[in-house]
PDB file of N, CA and C in Angstrom:
ATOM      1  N   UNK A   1      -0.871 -80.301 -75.894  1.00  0.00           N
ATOM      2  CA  UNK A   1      -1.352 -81.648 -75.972  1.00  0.00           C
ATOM      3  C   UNK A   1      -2.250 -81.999 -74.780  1.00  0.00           C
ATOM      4  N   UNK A   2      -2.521 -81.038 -73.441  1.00  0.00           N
ATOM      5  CA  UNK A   2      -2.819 -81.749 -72.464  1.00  0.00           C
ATOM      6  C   UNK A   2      -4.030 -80.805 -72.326  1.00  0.00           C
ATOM      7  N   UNK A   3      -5.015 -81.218 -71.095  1.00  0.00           N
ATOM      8  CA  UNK A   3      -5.980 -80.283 -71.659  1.00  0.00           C
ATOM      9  C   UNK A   3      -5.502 -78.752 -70.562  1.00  0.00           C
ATOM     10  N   UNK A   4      -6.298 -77.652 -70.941  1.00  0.00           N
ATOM     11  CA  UNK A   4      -6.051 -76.714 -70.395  1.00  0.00           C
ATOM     12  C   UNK A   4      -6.727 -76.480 -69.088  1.00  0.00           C
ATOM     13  N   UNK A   5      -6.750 -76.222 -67.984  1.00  0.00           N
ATOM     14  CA  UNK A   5      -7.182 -75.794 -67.098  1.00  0.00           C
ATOM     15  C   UNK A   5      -7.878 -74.186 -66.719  1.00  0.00           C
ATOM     16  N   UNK A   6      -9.002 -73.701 -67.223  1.00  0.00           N
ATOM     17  CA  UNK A   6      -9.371 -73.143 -67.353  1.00  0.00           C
ATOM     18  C   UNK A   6     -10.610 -72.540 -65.948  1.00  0.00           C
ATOM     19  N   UNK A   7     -10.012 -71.631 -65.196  1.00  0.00           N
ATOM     20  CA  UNK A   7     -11.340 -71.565 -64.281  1.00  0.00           C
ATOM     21  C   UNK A   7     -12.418 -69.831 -64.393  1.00  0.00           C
ATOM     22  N   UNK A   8     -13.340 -70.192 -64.641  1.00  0.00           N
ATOM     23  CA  UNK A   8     -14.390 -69.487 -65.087  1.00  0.00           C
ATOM     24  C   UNK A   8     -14.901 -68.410 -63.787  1.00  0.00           C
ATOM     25  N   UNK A   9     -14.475 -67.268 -63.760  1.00  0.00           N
ATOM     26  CA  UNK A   9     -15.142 -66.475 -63.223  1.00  0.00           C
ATOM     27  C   UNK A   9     -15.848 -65.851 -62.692  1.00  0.00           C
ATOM     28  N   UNK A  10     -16.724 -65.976 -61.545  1.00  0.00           N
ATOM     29  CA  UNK A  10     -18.120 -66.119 -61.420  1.00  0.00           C
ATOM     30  C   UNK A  10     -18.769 -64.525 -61.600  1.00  0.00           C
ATOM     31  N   UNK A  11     -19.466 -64.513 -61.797  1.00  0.00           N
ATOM     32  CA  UNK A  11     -20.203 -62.286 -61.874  1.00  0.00           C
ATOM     33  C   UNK A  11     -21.056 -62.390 -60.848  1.00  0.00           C
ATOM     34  N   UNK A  12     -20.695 -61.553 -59.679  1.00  0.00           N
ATOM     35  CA  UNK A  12     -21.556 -61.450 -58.581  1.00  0.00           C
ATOM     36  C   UNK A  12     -22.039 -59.983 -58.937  1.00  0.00           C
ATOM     37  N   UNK A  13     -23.695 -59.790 -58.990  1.00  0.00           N
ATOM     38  CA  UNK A  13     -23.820 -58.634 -58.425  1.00  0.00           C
ATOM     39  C   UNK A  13     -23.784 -57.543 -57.616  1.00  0.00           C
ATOM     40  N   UNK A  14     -23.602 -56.383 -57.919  1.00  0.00           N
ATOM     41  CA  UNK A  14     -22.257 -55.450 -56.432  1.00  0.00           C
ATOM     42  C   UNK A  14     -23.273 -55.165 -55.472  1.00  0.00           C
ATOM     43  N   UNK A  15     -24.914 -55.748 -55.458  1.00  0.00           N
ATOM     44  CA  UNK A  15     -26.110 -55.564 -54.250  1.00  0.00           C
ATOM     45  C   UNK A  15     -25.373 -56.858 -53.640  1.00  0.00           C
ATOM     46  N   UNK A  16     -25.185 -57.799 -53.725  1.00  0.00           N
ATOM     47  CA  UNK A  16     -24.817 -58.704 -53.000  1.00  0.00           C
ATOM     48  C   UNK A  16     -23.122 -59.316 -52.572  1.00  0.00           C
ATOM     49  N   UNK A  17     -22.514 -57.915 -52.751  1.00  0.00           N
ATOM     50  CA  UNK A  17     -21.542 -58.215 -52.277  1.00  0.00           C
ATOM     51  C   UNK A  17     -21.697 -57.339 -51.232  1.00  0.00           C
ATOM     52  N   UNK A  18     -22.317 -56.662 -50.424  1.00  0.00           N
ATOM     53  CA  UNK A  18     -22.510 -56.078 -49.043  1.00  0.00           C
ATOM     54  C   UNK A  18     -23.581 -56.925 -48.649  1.00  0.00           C
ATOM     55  N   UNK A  19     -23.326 -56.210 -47.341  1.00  0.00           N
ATOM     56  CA  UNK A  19     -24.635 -57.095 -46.151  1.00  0.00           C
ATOM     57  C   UNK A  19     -25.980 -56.409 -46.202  1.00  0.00           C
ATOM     58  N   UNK A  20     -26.724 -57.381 -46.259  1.00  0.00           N
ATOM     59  CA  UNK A  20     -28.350 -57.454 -46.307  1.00  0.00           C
ATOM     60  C   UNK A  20     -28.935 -56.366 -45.279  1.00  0.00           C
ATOM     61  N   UNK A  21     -30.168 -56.263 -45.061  1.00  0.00           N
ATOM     62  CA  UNK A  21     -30.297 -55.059 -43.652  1.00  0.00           C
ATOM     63  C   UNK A  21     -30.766 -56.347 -42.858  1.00  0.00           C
ATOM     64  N   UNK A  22     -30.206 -56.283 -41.486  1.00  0.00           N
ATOM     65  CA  UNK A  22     -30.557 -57.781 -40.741  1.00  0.00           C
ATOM     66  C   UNK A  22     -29.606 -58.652 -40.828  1.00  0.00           C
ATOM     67  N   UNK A  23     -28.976 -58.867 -41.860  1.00  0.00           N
ATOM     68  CA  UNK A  23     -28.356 -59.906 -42.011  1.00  0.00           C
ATOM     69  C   UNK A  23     -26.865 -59.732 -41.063  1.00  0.00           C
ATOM     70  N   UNK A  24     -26.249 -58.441 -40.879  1.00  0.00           N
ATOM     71  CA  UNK A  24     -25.131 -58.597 -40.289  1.00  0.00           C
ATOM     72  C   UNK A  24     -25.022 -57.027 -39.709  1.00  0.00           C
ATOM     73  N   UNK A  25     -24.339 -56.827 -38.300  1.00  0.00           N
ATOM     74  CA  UNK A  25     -24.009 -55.706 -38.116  1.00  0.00           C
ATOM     75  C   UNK A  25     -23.018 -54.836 -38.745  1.00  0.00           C
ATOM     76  N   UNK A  26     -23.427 -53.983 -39.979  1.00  0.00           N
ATOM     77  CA  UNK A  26     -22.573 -53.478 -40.796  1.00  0.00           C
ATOM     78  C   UNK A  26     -21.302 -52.902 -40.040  1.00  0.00           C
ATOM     79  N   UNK A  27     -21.172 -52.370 -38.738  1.00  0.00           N
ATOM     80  CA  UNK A  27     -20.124 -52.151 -37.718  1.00  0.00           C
ATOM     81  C   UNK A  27     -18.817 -52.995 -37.518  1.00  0.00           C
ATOM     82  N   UNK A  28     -19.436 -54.602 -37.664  1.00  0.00           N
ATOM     83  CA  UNK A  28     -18.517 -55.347 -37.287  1.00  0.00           C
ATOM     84  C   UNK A  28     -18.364 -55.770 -38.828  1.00  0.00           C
ATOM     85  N   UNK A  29     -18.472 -55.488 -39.593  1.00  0.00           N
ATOM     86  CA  UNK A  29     -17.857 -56.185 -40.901  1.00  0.00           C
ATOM     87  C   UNK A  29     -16.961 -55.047 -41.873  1.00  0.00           C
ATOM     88  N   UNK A  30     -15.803 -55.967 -42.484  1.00  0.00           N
ATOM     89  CA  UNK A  30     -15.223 -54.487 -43.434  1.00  0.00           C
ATOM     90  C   UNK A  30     -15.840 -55.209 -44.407  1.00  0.00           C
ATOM     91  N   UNK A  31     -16.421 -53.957 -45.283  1.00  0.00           N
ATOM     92  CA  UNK A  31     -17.262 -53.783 -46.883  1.00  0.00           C
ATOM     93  C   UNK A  31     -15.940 -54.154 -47.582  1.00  0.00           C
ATOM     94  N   UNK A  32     -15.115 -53.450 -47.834  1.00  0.00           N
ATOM     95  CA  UNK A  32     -13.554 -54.108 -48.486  1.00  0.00           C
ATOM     96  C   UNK A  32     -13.007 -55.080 -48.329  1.00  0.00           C
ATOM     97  N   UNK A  33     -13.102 -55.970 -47.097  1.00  0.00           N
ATOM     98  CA  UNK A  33     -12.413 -57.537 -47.314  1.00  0.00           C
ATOM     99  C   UNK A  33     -13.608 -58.153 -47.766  1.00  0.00           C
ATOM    100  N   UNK A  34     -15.099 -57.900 -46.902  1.00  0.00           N
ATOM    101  CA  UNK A  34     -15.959 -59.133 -47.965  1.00  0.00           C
ATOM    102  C   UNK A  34     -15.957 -58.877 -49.388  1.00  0.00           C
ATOM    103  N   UNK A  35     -16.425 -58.197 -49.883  1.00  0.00           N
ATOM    104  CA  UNK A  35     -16.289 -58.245 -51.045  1.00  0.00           C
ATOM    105  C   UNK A  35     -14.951 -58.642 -51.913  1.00  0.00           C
ATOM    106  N   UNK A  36     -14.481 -58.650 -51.669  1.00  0.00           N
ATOM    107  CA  UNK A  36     -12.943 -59.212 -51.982  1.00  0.00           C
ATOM    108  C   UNK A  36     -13.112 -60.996 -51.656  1.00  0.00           C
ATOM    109  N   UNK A  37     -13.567 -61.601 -50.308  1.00  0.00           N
ATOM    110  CA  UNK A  37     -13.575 -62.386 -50.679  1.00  0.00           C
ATOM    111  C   UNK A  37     -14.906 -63.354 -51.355  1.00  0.00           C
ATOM    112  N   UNK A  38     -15.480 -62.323 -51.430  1.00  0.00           N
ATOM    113  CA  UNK A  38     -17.024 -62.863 -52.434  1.00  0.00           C
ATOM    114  C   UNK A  38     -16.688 -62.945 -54.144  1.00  0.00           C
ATOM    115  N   UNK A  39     -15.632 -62.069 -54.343  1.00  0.00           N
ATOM    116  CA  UNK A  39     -15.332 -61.950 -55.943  1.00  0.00           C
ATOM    117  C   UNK A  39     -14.278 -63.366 -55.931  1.00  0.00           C
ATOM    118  N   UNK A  40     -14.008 -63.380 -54.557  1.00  0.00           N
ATOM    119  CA  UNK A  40     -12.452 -64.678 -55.105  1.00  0.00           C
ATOM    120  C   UNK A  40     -13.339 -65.914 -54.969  1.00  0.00           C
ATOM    121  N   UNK A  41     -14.494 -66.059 -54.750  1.00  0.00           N
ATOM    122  CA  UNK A  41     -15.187 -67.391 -54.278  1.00  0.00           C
ATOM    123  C   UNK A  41     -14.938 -67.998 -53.290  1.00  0.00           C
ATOM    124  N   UNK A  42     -14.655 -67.462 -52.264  1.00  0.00           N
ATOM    125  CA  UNK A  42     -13.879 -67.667 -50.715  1.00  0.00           C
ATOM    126  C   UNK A  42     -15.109 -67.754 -50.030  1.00  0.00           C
ATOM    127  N   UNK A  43     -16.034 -67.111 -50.199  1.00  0.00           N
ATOM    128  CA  UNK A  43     -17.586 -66.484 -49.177  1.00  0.00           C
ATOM    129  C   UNK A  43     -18.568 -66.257 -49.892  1.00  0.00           C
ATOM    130  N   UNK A  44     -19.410 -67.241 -49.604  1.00  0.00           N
ATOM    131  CA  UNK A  44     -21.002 -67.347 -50.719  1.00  0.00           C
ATOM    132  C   UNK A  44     -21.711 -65.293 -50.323  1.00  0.00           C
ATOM    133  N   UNK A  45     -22.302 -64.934 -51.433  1.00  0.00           N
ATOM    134  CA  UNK A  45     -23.023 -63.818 -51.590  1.00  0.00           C
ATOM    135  C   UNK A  45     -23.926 -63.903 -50.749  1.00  0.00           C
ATOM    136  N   UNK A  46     -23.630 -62.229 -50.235  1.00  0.00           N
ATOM    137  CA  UNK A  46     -25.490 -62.458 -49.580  1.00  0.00           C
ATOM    138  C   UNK A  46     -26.322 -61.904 -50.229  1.00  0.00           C
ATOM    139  N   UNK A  47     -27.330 -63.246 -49.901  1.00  0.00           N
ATOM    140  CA  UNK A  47     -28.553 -62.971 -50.733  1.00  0.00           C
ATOM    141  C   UNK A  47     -29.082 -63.408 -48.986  1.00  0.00           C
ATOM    142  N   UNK A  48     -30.257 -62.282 -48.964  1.00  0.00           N
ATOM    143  CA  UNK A  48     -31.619 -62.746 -47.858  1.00  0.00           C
ATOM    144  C   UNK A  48     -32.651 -63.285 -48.564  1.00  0.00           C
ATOM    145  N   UNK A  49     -32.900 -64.795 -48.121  1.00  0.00           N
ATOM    146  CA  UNK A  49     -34.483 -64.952 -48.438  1.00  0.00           C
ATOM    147  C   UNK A  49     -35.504 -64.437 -47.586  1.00  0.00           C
ATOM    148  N   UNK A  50     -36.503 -64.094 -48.373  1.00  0.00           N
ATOM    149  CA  UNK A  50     -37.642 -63.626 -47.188  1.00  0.00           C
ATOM    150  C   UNK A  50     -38.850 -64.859 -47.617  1.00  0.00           C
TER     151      UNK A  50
END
């Protein structure tokens, strides 16, 4: 009777769930937690504008 709560998924592409060249010292970041929290919607994708 009530409505459903439904939350929609977002599809990130797997280029933008790692770091850009420039954008971050791949050293100091783990590839396995960002992406993890880029799929949960925790941490916007990187995208570089040029």
């Amino acid at each position: 009777m009530g409505n459903k709560l439904v939350r929609k998924r977002h599809i990130v592409e797997e280029r933008y769930t790692k770091p850009q060249q420039g954008l971050y010292m791949s050293k100091d970041v783990d590839i396995k937690k960002l992406k993890k929290l880029i799929l949960e919607s925790k941490l916007a994708p990187c995208y570089l504008r040029v």
